[in-house]
C-alpha atoms as a PDB file:
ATOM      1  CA  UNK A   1      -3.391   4.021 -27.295  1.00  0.00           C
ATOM      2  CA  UNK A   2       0.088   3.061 -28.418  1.00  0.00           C
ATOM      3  CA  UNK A   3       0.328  -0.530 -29.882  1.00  0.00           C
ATOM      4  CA  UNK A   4       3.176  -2.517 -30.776  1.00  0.00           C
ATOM      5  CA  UNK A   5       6.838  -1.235 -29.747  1.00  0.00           C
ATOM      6  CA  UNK A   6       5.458   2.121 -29.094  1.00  0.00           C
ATOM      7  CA  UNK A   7       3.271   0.677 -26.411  1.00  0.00           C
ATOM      8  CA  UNK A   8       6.284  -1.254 -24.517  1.00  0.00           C
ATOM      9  CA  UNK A   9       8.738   1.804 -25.152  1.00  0.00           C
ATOM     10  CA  UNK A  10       5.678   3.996 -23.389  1.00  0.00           C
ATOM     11  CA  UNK A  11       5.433   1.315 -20.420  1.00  0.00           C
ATOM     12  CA  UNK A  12       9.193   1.046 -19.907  1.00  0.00           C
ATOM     13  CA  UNK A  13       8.942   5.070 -19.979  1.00  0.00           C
ATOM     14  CA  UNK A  14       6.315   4.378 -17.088  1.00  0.00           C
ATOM     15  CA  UNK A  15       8.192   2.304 -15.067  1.00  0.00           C
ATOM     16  CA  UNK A  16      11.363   4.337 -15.085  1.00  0.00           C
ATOM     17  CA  UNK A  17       9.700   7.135 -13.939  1.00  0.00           C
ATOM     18  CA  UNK A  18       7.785   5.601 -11.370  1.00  0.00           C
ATOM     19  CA  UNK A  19      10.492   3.379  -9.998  1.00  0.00           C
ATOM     20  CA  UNK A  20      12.970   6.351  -9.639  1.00  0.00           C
ATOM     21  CA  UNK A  21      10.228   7.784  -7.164  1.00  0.00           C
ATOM     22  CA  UNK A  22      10.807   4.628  -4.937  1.00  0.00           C
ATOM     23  CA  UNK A  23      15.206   4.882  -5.162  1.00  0.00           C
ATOM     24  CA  UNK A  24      14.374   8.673  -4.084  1.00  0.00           C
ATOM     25  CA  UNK A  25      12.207   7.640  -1.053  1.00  0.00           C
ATOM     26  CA  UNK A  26      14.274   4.859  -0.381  1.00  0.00           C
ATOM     27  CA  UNK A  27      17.452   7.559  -0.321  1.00  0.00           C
ATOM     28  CA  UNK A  28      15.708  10.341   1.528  1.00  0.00           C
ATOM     29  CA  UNK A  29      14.262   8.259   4.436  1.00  0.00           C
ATOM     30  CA  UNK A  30      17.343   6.739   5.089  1.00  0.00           C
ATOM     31  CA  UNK A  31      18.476  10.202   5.514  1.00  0.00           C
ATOM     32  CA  UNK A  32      15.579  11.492   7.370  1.00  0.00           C
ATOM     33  CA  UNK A  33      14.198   8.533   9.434  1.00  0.00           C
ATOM     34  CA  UNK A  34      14.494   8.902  12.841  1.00  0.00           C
ATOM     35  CA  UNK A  35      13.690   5.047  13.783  1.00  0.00           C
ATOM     36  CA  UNK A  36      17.438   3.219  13.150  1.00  0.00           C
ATOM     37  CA  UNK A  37      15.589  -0.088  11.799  1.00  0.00           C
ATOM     38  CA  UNK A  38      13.703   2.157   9.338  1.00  0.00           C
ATOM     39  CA  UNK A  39      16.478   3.442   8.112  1.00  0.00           C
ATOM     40  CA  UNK A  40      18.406  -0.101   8.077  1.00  0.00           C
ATOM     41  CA  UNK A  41      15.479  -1.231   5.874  1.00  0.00           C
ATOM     42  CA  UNK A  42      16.337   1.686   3.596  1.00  0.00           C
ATOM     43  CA  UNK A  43      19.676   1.294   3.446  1.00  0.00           C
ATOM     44  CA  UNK A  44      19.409  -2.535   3.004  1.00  0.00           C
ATOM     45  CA  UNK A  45      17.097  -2.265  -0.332  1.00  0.00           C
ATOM     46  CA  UNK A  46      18.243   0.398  -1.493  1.00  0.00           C
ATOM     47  CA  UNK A  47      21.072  -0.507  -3.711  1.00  0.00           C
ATOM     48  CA  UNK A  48      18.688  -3.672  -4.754  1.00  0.00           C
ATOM     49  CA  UNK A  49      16.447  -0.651  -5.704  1.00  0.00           C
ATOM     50  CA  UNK A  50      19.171   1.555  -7.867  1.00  0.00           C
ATOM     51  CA  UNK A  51      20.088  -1.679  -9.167  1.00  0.00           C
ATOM     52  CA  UNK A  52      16.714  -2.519 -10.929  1.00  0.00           C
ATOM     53  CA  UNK A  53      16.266   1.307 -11.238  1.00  0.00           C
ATOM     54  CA  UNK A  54      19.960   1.126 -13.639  1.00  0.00           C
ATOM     55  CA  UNK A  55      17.917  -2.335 -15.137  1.00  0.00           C
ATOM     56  CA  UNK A  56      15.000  -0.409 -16.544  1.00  0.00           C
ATOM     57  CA  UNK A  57      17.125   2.934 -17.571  1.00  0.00           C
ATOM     58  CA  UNK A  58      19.279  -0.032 -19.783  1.00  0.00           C
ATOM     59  CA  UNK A  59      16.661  -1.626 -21.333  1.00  0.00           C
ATOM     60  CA  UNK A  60      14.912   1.970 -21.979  1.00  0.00           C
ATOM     61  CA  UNK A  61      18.028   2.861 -24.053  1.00  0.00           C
ATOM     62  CA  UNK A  62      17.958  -0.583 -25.558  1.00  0.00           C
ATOM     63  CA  UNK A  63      14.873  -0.004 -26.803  1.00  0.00           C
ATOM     64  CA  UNK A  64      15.494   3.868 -27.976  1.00  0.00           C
ATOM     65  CA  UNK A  65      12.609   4.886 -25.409  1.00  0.00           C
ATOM     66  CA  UNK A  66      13.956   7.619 -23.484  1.00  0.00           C
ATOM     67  CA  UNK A  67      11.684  10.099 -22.139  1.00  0.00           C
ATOM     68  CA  UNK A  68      11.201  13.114 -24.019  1.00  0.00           C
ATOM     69  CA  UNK A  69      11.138  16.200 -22.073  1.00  0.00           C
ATOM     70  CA  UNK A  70       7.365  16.139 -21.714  1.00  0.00           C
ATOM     71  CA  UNK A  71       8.373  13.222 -19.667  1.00  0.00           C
ATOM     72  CA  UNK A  72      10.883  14.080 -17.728  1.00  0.00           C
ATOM     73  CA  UNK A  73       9.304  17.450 -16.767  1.00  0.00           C
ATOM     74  CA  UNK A  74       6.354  15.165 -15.859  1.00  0.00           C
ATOM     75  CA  UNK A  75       8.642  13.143 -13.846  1.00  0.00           C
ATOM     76  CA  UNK A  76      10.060  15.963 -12.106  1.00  0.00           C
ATOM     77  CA  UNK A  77       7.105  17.328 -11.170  1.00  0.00           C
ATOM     78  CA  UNK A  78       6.072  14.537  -9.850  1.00  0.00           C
ATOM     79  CA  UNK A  79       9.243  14.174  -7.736  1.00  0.00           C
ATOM     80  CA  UNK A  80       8.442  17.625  -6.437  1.00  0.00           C
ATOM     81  CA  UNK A  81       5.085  16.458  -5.428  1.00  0.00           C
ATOM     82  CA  UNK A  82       6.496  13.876  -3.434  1.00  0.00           C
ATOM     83  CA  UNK A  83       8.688  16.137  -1.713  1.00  0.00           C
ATOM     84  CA  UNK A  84       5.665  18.179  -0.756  1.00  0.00           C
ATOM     85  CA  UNK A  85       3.744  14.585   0.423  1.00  0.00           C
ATOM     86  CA  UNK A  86       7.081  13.629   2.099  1.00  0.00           C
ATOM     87  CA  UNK A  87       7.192  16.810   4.229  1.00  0.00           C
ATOM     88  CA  UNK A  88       3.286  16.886   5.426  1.00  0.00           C
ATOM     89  CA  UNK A  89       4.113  13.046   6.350  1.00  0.00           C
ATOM     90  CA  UNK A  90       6.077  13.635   9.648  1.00  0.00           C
ATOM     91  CA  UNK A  91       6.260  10.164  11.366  1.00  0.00           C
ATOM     92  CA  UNK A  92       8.262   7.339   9.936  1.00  0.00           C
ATOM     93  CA  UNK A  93       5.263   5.124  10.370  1.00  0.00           C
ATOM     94  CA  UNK A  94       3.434   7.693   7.693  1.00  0.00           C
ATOM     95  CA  UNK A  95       6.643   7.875   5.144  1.00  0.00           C
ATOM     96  CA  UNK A  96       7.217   3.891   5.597  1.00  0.00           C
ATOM     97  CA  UNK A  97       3.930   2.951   4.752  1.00  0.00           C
ATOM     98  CA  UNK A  98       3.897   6.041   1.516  1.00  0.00           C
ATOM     99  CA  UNK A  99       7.265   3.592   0.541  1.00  0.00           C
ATOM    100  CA  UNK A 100       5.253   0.164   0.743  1.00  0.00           C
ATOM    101  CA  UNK A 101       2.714   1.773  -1.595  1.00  0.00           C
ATOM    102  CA  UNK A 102       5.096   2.739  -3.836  1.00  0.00           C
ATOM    103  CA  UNK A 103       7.272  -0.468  -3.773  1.00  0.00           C
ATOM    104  CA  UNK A 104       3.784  -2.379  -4.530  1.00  0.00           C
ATOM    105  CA  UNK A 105       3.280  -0.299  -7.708  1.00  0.00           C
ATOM    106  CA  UNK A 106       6.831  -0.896  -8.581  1.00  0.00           C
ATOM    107  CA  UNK A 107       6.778  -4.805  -7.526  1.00  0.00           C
ATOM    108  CA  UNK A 108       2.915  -5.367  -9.646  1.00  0.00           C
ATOM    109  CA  UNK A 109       4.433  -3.626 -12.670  1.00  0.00           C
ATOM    110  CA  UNK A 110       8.032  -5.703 -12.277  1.00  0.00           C
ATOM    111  CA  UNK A 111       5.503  -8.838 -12.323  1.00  0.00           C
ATOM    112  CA  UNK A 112       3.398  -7.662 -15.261  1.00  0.00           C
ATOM    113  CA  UNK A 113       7.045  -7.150 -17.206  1.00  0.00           C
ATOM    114  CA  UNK A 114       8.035 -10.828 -16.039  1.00  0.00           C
ATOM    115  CA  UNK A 115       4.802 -12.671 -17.319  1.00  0.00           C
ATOM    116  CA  UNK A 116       4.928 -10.521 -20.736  1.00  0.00           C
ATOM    117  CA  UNK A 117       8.415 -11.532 -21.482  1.00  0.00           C
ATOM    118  CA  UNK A 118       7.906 -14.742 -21.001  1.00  0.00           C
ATOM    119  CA  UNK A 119       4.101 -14.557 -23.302  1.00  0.00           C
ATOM    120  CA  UNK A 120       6.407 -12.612 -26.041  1.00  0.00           C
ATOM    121  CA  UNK A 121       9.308 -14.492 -25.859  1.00  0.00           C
ATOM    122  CA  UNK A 122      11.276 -11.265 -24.763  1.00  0.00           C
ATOM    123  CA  UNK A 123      14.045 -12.964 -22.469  1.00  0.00           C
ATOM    124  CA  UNK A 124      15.452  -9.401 -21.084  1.00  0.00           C
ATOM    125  CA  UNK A 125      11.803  -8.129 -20.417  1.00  0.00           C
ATOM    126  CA  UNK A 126      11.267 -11.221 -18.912  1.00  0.00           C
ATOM    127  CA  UNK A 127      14.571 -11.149 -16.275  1.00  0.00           C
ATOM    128  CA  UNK A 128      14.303  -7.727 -15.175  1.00  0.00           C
ATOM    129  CA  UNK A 129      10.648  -8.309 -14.016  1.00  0.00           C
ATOM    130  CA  UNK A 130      11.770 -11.815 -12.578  1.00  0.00           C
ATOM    131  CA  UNK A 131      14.215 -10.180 -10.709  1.00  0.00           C
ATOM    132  CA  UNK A 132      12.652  -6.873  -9.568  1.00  0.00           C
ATOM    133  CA  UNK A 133       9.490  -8.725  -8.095  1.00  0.00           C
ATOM    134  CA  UNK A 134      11.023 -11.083  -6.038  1.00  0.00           C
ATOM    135  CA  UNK A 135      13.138  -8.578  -4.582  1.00  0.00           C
ATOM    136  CA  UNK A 136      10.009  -5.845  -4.040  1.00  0.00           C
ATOM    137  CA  UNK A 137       8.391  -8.993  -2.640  1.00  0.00           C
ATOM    138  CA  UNK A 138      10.644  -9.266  -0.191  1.00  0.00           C
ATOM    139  CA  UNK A 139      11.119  -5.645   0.594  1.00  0.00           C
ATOM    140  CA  UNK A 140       7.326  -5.484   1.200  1.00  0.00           C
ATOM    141  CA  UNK A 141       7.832  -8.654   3.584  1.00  0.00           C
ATOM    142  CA  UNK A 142      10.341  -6.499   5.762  1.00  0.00           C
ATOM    143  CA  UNK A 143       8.057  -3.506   5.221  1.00  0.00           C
ATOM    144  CA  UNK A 144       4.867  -4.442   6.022  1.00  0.00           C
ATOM    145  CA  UNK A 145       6.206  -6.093   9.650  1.00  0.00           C
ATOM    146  CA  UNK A 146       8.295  -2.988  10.438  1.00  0.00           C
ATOM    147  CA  UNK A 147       5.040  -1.325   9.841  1.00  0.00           C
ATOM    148  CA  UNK A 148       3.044  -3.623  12.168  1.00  0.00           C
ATOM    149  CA  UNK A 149       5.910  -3.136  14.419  1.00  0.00           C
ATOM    150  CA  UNK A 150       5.698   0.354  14.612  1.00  0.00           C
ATOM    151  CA  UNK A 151       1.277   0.630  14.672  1.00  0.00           C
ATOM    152  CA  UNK A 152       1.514  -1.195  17.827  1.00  0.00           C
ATOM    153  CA  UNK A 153       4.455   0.884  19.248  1.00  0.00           C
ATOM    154  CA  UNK A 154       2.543   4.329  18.418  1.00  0.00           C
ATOM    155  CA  UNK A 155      -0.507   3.203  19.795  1.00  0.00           C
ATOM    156  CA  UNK A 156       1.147   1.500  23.248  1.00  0.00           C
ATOM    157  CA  UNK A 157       2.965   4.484  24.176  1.00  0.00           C
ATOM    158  CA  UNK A 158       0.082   7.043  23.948  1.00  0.00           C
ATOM    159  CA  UNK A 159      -2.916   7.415  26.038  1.00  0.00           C
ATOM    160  CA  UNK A 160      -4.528   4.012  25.288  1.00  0.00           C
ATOM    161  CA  UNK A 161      -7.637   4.803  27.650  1.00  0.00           C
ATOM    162  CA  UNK A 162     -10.825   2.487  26.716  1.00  0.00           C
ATOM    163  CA  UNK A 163      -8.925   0.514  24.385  1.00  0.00           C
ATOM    164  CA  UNK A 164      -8.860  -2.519  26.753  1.00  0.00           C
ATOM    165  CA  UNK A 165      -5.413  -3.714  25.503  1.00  0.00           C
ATOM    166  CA  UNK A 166      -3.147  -5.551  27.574  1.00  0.00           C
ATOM    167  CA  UNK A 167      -0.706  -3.033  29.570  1.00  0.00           C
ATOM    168  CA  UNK A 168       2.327  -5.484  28.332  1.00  0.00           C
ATOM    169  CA  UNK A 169       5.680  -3.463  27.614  1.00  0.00           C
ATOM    170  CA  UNK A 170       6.023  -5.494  24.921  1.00  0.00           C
ATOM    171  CA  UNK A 171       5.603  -4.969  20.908  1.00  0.00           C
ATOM    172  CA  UNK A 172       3.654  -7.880  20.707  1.00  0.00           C
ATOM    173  CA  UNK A 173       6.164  -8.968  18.345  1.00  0.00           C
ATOM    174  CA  UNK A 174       8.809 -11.836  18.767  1.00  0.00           C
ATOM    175  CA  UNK A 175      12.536 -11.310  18.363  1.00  0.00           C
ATOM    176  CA  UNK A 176      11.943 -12.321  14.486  1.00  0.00           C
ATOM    177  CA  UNK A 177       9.485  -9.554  14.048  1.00  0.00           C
ATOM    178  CA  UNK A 178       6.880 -11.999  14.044  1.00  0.00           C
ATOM    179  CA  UNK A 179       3.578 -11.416  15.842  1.00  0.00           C
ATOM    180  CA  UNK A 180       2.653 -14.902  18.512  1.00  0.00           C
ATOM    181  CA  UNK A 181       1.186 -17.391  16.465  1.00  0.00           C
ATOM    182  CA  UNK A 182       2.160 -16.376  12.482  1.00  0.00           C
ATOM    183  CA  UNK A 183       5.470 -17.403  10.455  1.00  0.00           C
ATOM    184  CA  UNK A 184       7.332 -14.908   8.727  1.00  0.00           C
ATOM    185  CA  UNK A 185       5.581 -16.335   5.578  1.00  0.00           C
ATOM    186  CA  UNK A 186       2.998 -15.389   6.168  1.00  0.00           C
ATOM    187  CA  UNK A 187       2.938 -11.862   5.237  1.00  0.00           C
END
């Protein structure tokens, strides 16, 4: 295992490639989605996302750690495998939730940057991960209750037969996107 510089230049490496899977989802389901506040929450984060996407290609250069073509070959390929996920993933529920899991590897490896600059004493390290887990945080926030959102829509308008739920129109949500009884801050 690399140690030293090599080991941050190999991490940063990591993190560009992995984060650039969450710009392309964010790009190609506002594209695709079909549900309009799906693909407002897209649009919304998305320059946030090319943003800290441009952060970590910066600081890769800074450091002299751009991919090799091993890398990038690996990186494509895994794009292409997300293409393939993407198009066996047909509801915007499925794709939104594939995005939350990919925002939380982005957002956990944003916070691991944050708390090692600031261990090290590496001020840039330290200010991109500040900044790109708050603002995952909060994408997940809007994510994860568009999500709930949409679970209870899918299941109320199909056959909901021995599920003993009430027959209520509504999303169970309030006009915040909140479900009865639970703040916003809560997820």
């Amino acid at each position: 295992m690399d140690r030293g510089t090599d080991f941050l230049k190999s991490q940063i490496n990591n993190a560009v490639m992995q984060h650039q899977t969450f710009v392309d989802n964010l790009a190609d389901h506002e594209k695709q989605a079909d549900d309009a506040r799906y693909r407002a929450l897209c649009a919304r984060f998305l320059p946030r996302a090319q943003t800290h996407q441009r952060m970590l290609e910066d600081y890769q250069r800074e450091l002299g750690a751009e991919a090799g073509m091993a890398k990038k070959a690996l990186g494509k390929a895994l794009g292409a495998a997300r293409d393939l996920a993407d198009a066996a993933r047909e509801s915007d529920f499925l794709r939104l939730v594939g995005d939350i899991v990919t925002a939380r590897q982005s957002e956990d490896t944003f916070k691991t940057f944050r708390e090692a600059g600031r261990a090290l004493g590496i001020a840039r390290l330290q200010q991109i991960g500040d900044m790109g887990e708050r603002e995952h945080d909060e994408y997940h926030r809007e994510a994860n209750r568009l999500a709930q959102q949409m679970f209870v829509e899918y299941v109320r308008e199909g056959d909901t037969t021995g599920l003993n739920i009430s027959p209520s129109s509504s999303t169970g949500f309030d006009a915040t996107g909140t479900s009865p009884g639970t703040s916003a801050s809560s997820y």
